[in-house]
N, C-alpha and C. Protein backbone atom coordinates (compact mmCIF):
# COMPACT_ATOMS: atom_id res chain seq x y z
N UNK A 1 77.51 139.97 102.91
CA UNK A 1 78.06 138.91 102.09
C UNK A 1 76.95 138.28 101.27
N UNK A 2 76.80 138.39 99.59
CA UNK A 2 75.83 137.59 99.05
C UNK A 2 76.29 135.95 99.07
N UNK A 3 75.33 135.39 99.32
CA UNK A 3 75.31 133.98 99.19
C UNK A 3 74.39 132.84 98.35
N UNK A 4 74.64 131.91 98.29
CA UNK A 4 73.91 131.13 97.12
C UNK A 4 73.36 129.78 97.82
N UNK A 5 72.10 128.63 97.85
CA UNK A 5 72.42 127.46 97.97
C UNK A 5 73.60 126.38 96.79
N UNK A 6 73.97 125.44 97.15
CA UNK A 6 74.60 124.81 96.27
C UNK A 6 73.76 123.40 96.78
N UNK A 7 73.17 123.12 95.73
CA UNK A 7 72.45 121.69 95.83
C UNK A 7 73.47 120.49 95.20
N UNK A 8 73.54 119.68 95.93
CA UNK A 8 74.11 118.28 95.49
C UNK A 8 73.51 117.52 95.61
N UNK A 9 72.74 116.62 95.03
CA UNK A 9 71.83 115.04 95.32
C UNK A 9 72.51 114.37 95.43
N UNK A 10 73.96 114.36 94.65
CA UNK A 10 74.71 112.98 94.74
C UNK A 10 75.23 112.87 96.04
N UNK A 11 75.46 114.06 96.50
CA UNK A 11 75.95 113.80 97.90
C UNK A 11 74.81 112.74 99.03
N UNK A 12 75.64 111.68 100.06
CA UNK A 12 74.84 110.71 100.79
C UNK A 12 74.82 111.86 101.97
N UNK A 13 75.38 112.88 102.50
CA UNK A 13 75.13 113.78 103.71
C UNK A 13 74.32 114.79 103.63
N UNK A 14 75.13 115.79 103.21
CA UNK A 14 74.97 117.05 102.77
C UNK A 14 74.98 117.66 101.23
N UNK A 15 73.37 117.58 101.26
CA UNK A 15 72.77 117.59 100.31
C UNK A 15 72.94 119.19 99.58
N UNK A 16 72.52 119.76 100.55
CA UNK A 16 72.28 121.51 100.50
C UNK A 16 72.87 122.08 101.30
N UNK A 17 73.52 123.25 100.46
CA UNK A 17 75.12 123.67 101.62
C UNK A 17 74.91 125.38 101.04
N UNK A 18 74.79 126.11 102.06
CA UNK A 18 74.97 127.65 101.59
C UNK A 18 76.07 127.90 101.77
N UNK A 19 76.54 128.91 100.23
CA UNK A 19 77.62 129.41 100.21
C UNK A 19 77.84 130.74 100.14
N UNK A 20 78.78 131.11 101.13
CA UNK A 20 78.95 132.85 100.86
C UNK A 20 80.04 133.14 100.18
N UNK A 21 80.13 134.29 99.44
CA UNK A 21 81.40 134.85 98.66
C UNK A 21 81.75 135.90 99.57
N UNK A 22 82.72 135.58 99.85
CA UNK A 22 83.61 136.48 100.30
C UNK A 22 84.48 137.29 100.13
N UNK A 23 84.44 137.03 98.55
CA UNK A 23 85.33 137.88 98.05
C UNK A 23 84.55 138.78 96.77
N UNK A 24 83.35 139.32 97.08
CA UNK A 24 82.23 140.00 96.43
C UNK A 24 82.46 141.09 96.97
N UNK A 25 82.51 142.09 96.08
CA UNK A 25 82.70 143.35 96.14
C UNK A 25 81.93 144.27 95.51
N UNK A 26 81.70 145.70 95.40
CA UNK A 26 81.10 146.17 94.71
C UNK A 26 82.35 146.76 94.09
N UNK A 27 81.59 147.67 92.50
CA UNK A 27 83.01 148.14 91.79
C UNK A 27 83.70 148.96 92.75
N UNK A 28 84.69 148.65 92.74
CA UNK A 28 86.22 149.52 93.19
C UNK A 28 86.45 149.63 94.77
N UNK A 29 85.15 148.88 95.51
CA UNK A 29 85.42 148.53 96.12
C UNK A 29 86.31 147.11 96.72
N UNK A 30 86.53 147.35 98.44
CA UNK A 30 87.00 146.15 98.82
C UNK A 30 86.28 145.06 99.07
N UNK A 31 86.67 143.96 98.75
CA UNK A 31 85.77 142.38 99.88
C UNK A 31 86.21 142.24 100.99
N UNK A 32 85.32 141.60 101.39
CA UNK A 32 85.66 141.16 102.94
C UNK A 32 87.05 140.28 102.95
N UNK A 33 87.32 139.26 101.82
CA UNK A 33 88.84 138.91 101.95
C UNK A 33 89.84 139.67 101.88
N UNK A 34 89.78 140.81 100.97
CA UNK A 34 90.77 141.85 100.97
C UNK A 34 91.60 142.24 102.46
N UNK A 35 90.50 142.20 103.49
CA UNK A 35 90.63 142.51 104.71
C UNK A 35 90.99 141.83 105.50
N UNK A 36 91.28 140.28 105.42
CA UNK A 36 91.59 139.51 105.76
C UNK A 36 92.69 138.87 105.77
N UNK A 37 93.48 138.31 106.92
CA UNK A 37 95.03 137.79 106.77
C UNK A 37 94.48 136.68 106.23
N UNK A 38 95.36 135.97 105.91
CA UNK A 38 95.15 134.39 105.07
C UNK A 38 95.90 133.72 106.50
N UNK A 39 96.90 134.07 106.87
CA UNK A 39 97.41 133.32 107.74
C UNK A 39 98.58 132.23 107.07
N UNK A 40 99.52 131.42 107.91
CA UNK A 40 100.43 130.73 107.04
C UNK A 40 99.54 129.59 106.78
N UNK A 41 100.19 128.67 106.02
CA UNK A 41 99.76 127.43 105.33
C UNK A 41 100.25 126.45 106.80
N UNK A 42 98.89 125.83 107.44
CA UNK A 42 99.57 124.58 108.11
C UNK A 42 99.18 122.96 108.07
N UNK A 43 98.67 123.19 106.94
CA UNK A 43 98.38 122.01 106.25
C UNK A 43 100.00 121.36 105.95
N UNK A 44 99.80 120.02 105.91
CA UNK A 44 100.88 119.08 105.55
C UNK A 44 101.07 119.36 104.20
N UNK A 45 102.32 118.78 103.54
CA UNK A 45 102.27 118.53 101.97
C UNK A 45 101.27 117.95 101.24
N UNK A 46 100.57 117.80 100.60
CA UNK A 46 99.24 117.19 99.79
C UNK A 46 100.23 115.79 99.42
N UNK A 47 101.33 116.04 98.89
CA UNK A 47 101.81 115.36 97.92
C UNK A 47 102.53 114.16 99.24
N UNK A 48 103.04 114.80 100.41
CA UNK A 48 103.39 113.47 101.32
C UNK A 48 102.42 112.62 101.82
N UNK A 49 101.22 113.51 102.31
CA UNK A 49 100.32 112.82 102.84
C UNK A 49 100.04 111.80 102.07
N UNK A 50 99.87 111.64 100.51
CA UNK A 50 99.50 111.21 99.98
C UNK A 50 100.11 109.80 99.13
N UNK A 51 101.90 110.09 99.70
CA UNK A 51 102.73 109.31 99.01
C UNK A 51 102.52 108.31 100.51
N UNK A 52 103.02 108.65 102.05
CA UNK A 52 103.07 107.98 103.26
C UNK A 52 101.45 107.15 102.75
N UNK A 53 100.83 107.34 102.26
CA UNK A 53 99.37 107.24 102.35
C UNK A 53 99.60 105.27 101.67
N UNK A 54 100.39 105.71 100.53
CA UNK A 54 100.53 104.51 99.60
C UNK A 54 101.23 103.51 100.27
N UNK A 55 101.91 103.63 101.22
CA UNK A 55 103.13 102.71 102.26
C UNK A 55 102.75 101.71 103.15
N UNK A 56 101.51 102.07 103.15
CA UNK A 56 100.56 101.26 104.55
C UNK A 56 100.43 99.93 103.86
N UNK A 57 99.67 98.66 104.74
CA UNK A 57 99.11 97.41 103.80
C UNK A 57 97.71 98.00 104.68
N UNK A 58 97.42 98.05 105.65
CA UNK A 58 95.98 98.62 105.84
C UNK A 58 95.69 100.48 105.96
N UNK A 59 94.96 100.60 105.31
CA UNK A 59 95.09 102.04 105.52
C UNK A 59 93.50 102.80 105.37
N UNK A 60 93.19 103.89 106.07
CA UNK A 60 91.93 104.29 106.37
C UNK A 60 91.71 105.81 106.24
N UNK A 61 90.92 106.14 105.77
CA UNK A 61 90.22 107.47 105.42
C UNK A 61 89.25 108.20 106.29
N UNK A 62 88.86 109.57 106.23
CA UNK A 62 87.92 109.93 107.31
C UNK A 62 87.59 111.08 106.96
N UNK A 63 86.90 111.66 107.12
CA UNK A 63 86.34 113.15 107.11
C UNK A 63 85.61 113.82 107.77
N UNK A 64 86.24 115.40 108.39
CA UNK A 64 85.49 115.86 109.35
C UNK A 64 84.44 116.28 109.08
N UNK A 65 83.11 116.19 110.01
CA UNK A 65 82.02 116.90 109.66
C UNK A 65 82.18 118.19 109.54
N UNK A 66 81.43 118.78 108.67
CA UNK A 66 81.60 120.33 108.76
C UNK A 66 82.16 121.17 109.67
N UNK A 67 83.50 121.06 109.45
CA UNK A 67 84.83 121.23 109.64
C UNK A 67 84.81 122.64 110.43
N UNK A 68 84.41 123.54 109.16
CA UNK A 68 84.63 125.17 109.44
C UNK A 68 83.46 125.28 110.26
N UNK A 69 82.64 124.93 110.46
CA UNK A 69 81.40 125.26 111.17
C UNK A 69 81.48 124.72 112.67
N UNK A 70 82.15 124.23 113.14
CA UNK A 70 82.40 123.57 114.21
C UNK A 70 83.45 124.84 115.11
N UNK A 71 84.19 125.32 114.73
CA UNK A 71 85.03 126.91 115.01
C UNK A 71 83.95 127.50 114.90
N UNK A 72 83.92 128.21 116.37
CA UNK A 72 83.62 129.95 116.80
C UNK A 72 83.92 130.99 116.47
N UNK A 73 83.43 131.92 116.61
CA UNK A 73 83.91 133.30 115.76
C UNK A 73 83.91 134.49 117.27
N UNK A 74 84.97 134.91 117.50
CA UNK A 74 84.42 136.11 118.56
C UNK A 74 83.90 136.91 118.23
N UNK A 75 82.98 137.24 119.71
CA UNK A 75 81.65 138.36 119.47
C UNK A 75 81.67 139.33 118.67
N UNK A 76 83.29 139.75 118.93
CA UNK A 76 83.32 141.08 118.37
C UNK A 76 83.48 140.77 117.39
N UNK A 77 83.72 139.73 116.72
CA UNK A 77 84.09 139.92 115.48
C UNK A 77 82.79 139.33 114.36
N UNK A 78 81.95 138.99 114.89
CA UNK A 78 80.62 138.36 114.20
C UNK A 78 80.20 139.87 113.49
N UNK A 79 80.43 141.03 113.80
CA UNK A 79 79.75 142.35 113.29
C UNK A 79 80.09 142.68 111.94
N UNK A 80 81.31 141.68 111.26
CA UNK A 80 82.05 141.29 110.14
C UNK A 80 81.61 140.61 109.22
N UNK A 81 80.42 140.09 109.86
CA UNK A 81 80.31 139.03 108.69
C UNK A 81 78.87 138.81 108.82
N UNK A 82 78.17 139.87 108.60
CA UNK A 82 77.42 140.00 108.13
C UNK A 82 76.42 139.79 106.76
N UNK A 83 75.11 139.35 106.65
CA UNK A 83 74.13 139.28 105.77
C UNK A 83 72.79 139.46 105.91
N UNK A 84 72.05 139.62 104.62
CA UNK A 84 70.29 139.62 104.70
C UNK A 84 70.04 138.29 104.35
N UNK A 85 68.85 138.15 105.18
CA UNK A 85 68.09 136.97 105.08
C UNK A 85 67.14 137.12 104.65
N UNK A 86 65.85 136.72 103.63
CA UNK A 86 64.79 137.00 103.39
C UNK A 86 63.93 136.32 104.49
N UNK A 87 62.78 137.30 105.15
CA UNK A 87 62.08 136.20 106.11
C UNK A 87 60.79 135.86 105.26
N UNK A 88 60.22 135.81 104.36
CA UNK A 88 58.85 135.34 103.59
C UNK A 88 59.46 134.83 101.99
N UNK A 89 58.37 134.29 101.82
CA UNK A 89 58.40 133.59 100.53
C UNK A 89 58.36 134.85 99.09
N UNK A 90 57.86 136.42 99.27
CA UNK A 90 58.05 136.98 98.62
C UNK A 90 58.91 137.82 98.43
N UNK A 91 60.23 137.67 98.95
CA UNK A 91 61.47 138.15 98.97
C UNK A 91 60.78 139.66 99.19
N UNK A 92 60.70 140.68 100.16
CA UNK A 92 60.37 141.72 99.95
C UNK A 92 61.05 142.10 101.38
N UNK A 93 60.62 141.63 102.55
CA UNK A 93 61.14 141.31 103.70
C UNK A 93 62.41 140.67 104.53
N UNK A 94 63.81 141.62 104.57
CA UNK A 94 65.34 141.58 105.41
C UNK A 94 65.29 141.39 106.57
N UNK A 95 65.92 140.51 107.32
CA UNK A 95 66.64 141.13 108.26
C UNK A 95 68.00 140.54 107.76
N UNK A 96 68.77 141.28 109.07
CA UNK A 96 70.56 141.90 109.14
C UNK A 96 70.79 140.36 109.75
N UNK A 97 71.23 139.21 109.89
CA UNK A 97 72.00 138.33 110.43
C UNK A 97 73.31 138.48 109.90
N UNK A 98 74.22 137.62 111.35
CA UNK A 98 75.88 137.39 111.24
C UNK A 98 76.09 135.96 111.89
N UNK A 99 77.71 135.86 111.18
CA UNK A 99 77.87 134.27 111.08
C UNK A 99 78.31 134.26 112.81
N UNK A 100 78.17 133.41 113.39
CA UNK A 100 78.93 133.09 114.64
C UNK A 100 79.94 132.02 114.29
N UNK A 101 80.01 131.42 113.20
CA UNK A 101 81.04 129.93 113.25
C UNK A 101 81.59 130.75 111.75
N UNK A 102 83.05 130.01 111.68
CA UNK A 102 83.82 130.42 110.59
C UNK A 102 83.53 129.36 109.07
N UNK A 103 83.26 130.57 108.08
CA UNK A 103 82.82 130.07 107.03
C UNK A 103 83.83 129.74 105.96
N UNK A 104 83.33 128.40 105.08
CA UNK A 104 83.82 128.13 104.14
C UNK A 104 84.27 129.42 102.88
N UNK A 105 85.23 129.46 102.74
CA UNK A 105 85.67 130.47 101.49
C UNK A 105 85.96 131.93 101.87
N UNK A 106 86.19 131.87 103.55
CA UNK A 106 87.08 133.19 103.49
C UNK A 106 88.23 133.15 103.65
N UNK A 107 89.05 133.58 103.38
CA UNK A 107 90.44 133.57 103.50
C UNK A 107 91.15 133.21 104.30
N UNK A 108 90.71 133.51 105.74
CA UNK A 108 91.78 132.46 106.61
C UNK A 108 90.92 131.73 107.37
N UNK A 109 90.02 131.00 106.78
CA UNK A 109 89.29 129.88 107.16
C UNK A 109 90.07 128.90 107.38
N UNK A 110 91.16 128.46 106.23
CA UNK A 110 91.87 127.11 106.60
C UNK A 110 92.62 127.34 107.35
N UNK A 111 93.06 128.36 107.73
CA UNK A 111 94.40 128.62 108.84
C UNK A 111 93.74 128.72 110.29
N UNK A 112 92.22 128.97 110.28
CA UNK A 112 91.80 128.85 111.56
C UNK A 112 91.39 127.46 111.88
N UNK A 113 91.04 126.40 110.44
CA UNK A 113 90.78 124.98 111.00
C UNK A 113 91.80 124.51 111.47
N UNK A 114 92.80 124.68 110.84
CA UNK A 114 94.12 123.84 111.13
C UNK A 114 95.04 124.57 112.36
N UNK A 115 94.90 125.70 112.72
CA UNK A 115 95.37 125.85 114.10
C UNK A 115 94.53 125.48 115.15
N UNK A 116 93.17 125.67 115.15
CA UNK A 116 92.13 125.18 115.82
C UNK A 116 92.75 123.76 116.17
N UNK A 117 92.84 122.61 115.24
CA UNK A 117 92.66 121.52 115.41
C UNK A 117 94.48 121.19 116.15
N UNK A 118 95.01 121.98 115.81
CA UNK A 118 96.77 121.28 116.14
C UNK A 118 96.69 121.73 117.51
N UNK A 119 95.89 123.77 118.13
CA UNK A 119 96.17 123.31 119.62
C UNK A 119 95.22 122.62 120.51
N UNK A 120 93.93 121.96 119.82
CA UNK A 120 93.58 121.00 120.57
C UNK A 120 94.55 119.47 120.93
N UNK A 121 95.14 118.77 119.43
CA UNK A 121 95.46 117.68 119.26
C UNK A 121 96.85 117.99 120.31
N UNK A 122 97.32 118.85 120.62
CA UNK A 122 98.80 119.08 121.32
C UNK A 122 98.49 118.74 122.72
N UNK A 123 97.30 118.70 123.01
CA UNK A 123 97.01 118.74 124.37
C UNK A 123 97.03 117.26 124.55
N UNK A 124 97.52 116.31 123.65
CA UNK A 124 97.28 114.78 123.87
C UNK A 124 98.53 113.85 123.30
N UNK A 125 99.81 115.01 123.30
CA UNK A 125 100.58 114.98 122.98
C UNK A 125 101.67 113.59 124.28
N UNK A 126 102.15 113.81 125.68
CA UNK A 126 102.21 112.33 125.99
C UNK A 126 101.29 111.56 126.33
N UNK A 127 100.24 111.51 125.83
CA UNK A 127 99.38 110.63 126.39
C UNK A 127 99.08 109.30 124.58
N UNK A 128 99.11 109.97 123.30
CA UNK A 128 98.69 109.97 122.91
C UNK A 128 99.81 110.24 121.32
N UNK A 129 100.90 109.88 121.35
CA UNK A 129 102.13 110.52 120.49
C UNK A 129 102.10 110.16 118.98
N UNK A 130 101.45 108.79 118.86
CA UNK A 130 101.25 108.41 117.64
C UNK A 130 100.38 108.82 117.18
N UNK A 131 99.25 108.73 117.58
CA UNK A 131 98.05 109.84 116.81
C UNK A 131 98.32 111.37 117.09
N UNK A 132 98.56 112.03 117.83
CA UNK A 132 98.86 113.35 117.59
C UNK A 132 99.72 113.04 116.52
N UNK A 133 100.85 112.61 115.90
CA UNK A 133 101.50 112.72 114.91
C UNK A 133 100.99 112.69 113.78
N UNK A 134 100.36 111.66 114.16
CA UNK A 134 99.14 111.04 112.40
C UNK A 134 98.37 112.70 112.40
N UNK A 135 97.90 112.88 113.10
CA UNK A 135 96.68 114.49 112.78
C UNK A 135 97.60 115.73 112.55
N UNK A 136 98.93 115.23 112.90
CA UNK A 136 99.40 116.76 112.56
C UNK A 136 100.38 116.41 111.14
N UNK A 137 100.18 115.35 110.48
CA UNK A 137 100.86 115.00 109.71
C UNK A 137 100.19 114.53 108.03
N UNK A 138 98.93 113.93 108.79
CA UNK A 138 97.97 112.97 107.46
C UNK A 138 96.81 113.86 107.76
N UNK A 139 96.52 114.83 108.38
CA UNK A 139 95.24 115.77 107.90
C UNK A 139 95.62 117.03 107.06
N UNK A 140 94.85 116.74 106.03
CA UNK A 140 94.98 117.70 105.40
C UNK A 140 93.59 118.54 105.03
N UNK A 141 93.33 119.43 105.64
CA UNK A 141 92.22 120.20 105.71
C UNK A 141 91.19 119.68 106.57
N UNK A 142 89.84 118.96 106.07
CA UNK A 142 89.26 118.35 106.92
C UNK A 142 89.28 116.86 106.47
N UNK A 143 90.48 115.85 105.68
CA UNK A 143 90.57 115.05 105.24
C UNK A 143 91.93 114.05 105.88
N UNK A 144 91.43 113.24 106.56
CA UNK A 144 91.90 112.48 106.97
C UNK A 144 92.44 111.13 106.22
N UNK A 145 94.49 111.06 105.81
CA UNK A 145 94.17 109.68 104.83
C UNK A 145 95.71 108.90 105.60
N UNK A 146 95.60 107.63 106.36
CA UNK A 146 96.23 107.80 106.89
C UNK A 146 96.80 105.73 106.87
N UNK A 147 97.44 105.04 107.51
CA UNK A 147 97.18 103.66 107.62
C UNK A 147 98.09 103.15 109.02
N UNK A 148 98.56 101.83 108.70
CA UNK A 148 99.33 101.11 109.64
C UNK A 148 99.78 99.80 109.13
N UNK A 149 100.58 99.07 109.50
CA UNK A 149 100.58 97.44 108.80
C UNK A 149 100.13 96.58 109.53
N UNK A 150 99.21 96.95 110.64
CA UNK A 150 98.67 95.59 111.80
C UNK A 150 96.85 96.32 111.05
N UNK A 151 96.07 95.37 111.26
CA UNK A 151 94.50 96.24 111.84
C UNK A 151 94.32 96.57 113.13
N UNK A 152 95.09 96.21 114.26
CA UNK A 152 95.05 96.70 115.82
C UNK A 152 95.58 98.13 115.89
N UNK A 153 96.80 98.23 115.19
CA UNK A 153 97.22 99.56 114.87
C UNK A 153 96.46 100.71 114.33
N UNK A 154 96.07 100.27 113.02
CA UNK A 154 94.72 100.96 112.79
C UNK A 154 93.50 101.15 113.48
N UNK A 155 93.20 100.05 114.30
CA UNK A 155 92.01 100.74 114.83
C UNK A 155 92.46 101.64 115.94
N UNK A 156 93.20 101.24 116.17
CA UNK A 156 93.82 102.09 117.88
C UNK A 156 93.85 103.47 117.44
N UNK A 157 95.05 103.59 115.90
CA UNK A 157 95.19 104.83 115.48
C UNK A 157 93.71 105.71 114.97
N UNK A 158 92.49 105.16 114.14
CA UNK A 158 91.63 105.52 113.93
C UNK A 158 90.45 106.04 115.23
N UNK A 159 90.74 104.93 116.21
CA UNK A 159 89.80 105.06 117.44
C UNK A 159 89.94 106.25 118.24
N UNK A 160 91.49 106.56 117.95
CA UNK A 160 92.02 107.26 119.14
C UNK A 160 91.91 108.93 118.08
N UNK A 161 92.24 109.12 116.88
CA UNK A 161 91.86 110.30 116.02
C UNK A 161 90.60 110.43 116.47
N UNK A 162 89.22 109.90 116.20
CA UNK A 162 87.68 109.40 116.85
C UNK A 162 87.81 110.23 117.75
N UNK A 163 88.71 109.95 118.54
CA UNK A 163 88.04 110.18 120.25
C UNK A 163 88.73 111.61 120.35
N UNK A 164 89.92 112.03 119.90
CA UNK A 164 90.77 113.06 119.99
C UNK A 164 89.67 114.42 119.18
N UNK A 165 89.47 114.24 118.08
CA UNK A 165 88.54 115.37 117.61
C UNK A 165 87.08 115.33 118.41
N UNK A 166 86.52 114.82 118.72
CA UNK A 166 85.05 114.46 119.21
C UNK A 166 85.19 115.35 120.66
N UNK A 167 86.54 115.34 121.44
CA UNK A 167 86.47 115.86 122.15
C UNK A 167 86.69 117.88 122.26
N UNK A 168 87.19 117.85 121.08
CA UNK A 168 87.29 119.07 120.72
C UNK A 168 85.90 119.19 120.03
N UNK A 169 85.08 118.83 119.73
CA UNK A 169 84.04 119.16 119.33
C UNK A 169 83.96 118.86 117.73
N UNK A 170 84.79 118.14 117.32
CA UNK A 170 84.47 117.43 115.77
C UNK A 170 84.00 116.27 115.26
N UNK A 171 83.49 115.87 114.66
CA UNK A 171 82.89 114.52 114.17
C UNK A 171 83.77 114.11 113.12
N UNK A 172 84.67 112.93 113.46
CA UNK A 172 85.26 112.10 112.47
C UNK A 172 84.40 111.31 111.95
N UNK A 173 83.89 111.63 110.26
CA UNK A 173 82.90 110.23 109.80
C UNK A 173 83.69 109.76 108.37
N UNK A 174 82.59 109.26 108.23
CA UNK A 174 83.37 108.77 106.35
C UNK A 174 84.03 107.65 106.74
N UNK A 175 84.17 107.54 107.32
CA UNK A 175 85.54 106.46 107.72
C UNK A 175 85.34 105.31 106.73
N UNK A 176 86.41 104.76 105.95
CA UNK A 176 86.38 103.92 104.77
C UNK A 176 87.85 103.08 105.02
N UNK A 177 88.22 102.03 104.57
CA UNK A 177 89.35 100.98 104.95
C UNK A 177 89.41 100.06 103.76
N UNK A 178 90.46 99.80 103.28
CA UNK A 178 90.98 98.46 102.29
C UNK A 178 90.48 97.17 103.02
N UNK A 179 90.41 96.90 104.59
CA UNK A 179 90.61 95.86 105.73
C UNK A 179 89.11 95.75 105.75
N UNK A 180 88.57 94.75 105.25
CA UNK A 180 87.29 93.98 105.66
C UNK A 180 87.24 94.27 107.64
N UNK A 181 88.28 93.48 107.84
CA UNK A 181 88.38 93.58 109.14
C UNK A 181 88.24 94.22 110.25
N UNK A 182 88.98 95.40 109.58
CA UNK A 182 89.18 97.01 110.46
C UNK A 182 87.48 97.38 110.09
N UNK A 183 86.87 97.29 109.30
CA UNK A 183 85.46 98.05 109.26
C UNK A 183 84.78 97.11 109.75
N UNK A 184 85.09 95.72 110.06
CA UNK A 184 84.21 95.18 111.22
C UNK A 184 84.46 95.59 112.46
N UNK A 185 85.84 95.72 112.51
CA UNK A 185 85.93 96.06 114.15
C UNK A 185 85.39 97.62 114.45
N UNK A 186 85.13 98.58 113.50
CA UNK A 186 84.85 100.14 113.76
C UNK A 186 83.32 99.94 113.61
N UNK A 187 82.69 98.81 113.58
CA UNK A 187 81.09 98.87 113.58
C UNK A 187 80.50 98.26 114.54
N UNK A 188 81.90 96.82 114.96
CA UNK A 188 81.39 96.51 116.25
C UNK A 188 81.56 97.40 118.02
N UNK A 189 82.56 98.48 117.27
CA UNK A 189 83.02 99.46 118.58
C UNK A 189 82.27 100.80 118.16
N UNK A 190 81.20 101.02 117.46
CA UNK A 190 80.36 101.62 117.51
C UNK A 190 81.86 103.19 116.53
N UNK A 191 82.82 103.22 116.21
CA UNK A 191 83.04 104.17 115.19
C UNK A 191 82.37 104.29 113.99
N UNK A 192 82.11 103.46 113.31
CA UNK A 192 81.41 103.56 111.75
C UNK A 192 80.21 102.55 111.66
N UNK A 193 79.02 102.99 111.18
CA UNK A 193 78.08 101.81 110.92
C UNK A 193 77.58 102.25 109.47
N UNK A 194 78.73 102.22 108.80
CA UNK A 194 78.72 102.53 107.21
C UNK A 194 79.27 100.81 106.82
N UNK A 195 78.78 100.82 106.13
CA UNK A 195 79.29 99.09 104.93
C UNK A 195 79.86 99.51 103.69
N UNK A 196 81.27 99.38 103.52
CA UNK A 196 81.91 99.87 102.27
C UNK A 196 83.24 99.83 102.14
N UNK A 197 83.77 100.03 101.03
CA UNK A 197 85.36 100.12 101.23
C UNK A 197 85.69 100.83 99.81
């Protein structure tokens, strides 16, 4: 798989992000997406998430840390996804590395975040009914946009998304709020120590 850096400064995280094409081929040959199921769509509507989004009087945002990178890849299947690395500064010198975590821009990348994440969140299903709903409803990809009309609601609902991915092994950050309030209470409970809205 050839790959590229993509530099962003403006970005406050992630500055420098390698990207592979996956859908690079040589002539007349196949890509590695060719080969690949896409899988169904289990992302929500863009367009509901986004309308429920407007309904709230407090409402809060979030984003997973590097989403696709957080998913495993089986053994056997790392022999797939393959690349060269240069090891010296005079590009002259390969070796063969493969991805172990699932990468941005192959084809059924989003169908593995979003099943990934629904049969973790199912597992917290009576314990936990309102936020499993919110994650299987207001995430859309690794974008969380979601609200409530109390700030107790919100934080509960935000705290408890927090705690629900973290345990599957994701980092909810970004976290951003209309509610002065709600981003005091997510800095004094140690969720966000970002200042912003």
């Amino acid at each position: 798989m050839p790959y590229r850096s993509v530099v962003r400064k403006d970005k406050s995280t992630t500055q420098v992000r390698l990207v592979f094409n996956c859908s690079s081929s040589k002539r007349g040959d196949l890509s590695l997406n060719d080969y690949l199921g896409q899988g169904p769509n289990l992302n929500p509507s863009l367009l509901d998430v986004l309308l429920k989004f407007r309904i709230f009087k407090v409402v809060f945002c979030g984003d997973i840390e590097k989403a696709f990178l957080m998913i495993g890849i089986a053994e056997d299947d790392r022999r797939y996804l393959r690349f060269l690395w240069n090891t010296n500064d005079k590009g002259k010198e390969y070796v063969v590395l493969q991805m172990n975590r699932v990468l941005f821009g192959s084809r059924c990348s989003p169908f593995l975040l979003r099943a990934t994440i629904r049969y973790h969140v199912r597992k917290y299903l009576e314990r936990y009914p309102d936020c499993v709903d919110m994650l299987d409803n207001a995430l859309y990809a690794d974008d969380l946009c979601y609200g409530a009309e109390t700030v107790q609601e919100a934080l509960s609902l935000s705290a408890g998304a927090v705690s629900i991915l973290k345990d599957a092994g994701f980092h909810l950050r970004k976290l951003c709020t209309n509610s002065r309030e709600l981003q005091a209470l997510w800095i004094q409970n140690g969720l966000s120590n970002e200042i912003g809205f």
